[in-house]
Protein backbone atom coordinates (compact mmCIF):
# COMPACT_ATOMS: atom_id res chain seq x y z
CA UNK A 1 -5.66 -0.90 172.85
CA UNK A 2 -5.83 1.91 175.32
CA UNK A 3 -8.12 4.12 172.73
CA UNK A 4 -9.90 0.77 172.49
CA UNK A 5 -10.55 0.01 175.76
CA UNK A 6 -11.77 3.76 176.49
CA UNK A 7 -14.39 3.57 174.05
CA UNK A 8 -16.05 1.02 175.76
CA UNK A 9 -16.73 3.18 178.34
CA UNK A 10 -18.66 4.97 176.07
CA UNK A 11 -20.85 1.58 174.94
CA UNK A 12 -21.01 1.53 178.85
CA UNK A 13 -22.75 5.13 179.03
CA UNK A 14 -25.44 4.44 176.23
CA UNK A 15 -26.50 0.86 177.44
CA UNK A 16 -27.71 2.62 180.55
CA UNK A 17 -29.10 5.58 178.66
CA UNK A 18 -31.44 1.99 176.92
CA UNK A 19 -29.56 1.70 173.54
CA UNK A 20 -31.00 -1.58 172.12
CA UNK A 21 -27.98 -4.14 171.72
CA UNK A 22 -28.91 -3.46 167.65
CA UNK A 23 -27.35 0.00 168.14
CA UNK A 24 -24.94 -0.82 170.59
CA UNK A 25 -23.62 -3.27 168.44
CA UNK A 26 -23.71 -0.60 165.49
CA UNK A 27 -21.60 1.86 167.40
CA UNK A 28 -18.76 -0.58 168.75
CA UNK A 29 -18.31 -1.20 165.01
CA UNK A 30 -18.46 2.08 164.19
CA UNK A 31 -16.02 3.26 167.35
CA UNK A 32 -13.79 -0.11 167.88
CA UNK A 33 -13.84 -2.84 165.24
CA UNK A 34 -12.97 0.12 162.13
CA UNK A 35 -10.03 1.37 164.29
CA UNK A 36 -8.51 -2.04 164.56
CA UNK A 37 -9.81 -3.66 161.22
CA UNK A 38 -7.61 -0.56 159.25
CA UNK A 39 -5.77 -2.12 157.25
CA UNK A 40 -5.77 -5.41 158.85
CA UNK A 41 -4.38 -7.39 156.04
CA UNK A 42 -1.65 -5.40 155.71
CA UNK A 43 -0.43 -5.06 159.58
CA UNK A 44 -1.95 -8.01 160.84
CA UNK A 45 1.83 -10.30 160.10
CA UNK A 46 3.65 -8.53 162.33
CA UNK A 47 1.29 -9.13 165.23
CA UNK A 48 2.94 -10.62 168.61
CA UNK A 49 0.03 -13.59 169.67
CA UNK A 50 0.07 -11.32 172.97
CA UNK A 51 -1.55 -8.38 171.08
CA UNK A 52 -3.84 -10.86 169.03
CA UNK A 53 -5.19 -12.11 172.56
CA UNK A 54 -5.76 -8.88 173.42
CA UNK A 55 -7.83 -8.01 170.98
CA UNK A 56 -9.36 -10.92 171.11
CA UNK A 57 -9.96 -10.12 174.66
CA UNK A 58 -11.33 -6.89 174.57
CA UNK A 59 -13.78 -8.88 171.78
CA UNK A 60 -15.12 -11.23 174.54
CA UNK A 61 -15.26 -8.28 177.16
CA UNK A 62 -17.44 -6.13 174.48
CA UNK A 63 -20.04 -9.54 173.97
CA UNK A 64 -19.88 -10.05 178.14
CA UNK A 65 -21.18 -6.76 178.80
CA UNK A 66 -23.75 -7.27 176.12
CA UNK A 67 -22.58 -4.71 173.49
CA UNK A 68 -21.95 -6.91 170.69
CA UNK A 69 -24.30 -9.80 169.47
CA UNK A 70 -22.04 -12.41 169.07
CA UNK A 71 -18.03 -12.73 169.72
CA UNK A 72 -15.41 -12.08 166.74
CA UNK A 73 -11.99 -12.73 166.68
CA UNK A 74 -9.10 -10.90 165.22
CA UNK A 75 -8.79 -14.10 163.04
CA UNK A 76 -12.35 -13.85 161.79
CA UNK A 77 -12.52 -10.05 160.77
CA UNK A 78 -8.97 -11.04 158.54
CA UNK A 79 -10.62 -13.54 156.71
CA UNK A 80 -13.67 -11.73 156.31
CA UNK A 81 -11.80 -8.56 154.78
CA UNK A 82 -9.57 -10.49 152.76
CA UNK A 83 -12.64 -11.93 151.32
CA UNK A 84 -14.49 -8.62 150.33
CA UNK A 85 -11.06 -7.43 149.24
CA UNK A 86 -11.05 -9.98 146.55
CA UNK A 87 -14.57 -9.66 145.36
CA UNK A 88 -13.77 -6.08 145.03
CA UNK A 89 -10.51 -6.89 142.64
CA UNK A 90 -12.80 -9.50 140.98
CA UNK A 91 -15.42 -7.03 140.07
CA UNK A 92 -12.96 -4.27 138.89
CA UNK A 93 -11.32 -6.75 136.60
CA UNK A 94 -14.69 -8.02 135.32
CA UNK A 95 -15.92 -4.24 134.55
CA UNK A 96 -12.30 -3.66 133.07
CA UNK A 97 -12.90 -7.13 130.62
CA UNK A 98 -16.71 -6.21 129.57
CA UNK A 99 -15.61 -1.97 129.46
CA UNK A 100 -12.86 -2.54 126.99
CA UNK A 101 -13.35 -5.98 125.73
CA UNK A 102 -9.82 -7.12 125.56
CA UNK A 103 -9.33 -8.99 122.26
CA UNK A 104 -9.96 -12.72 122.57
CA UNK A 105 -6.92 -15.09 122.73
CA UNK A 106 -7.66 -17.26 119.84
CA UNK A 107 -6.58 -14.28 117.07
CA UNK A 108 -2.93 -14.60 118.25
CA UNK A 109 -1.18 -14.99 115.15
């Protein structure tokens, strides 16, 4: 969260150099929200609630100071990567049916 926290510093240094909140928001995903969305389904379980209100936290301090559009939540970015996860599996098992067109399961004799 330190690293985290640091790099808003940074967001800090190009809103006064007159990023438009597009970019800004563009870099604290590309600096911030990758770093702590790594792997999130994976790690995510074995999060205290105190570290998911911190990041939740540093989420509303990133909006406040106008860096981000809109507020996310830890909660939010799970679901949403869970949910391209699966489309991804569903399209490599829909390439894998049409690519070597399993044989159908009415000739089971």
């Amino acid at each position: 969260m330190t690293v985290s926290s640091q790099r808003l510093h940074i967001l800090k240094v190009l809103k006064r150099q007159g990023l438009s909140l597009e970019m800004l928001h563009n870099v604290f995903y590309a600096i911030i929200v990758s770093k702590i969305t790594y792997a999130i389904s994976s790690w995510y379980s074995f999060l205290a609630k105190a570290q998911i209100a911190q990041i939740n936290s540093l989420f509303r301090r990133a909006f406040k100071y106008g860096y981000v559009k809109f507020i996310i939540t830890v909660e939010e970015l799970l679901a949403s990567y869970d949910a391209q996860l699966f489309i991804k599996q569903l399209m490599i098992i829909i390439v894998y049916i049409t690519y070597y067109r399993l044989p159908s399961l009415t000739n089971m004799d």
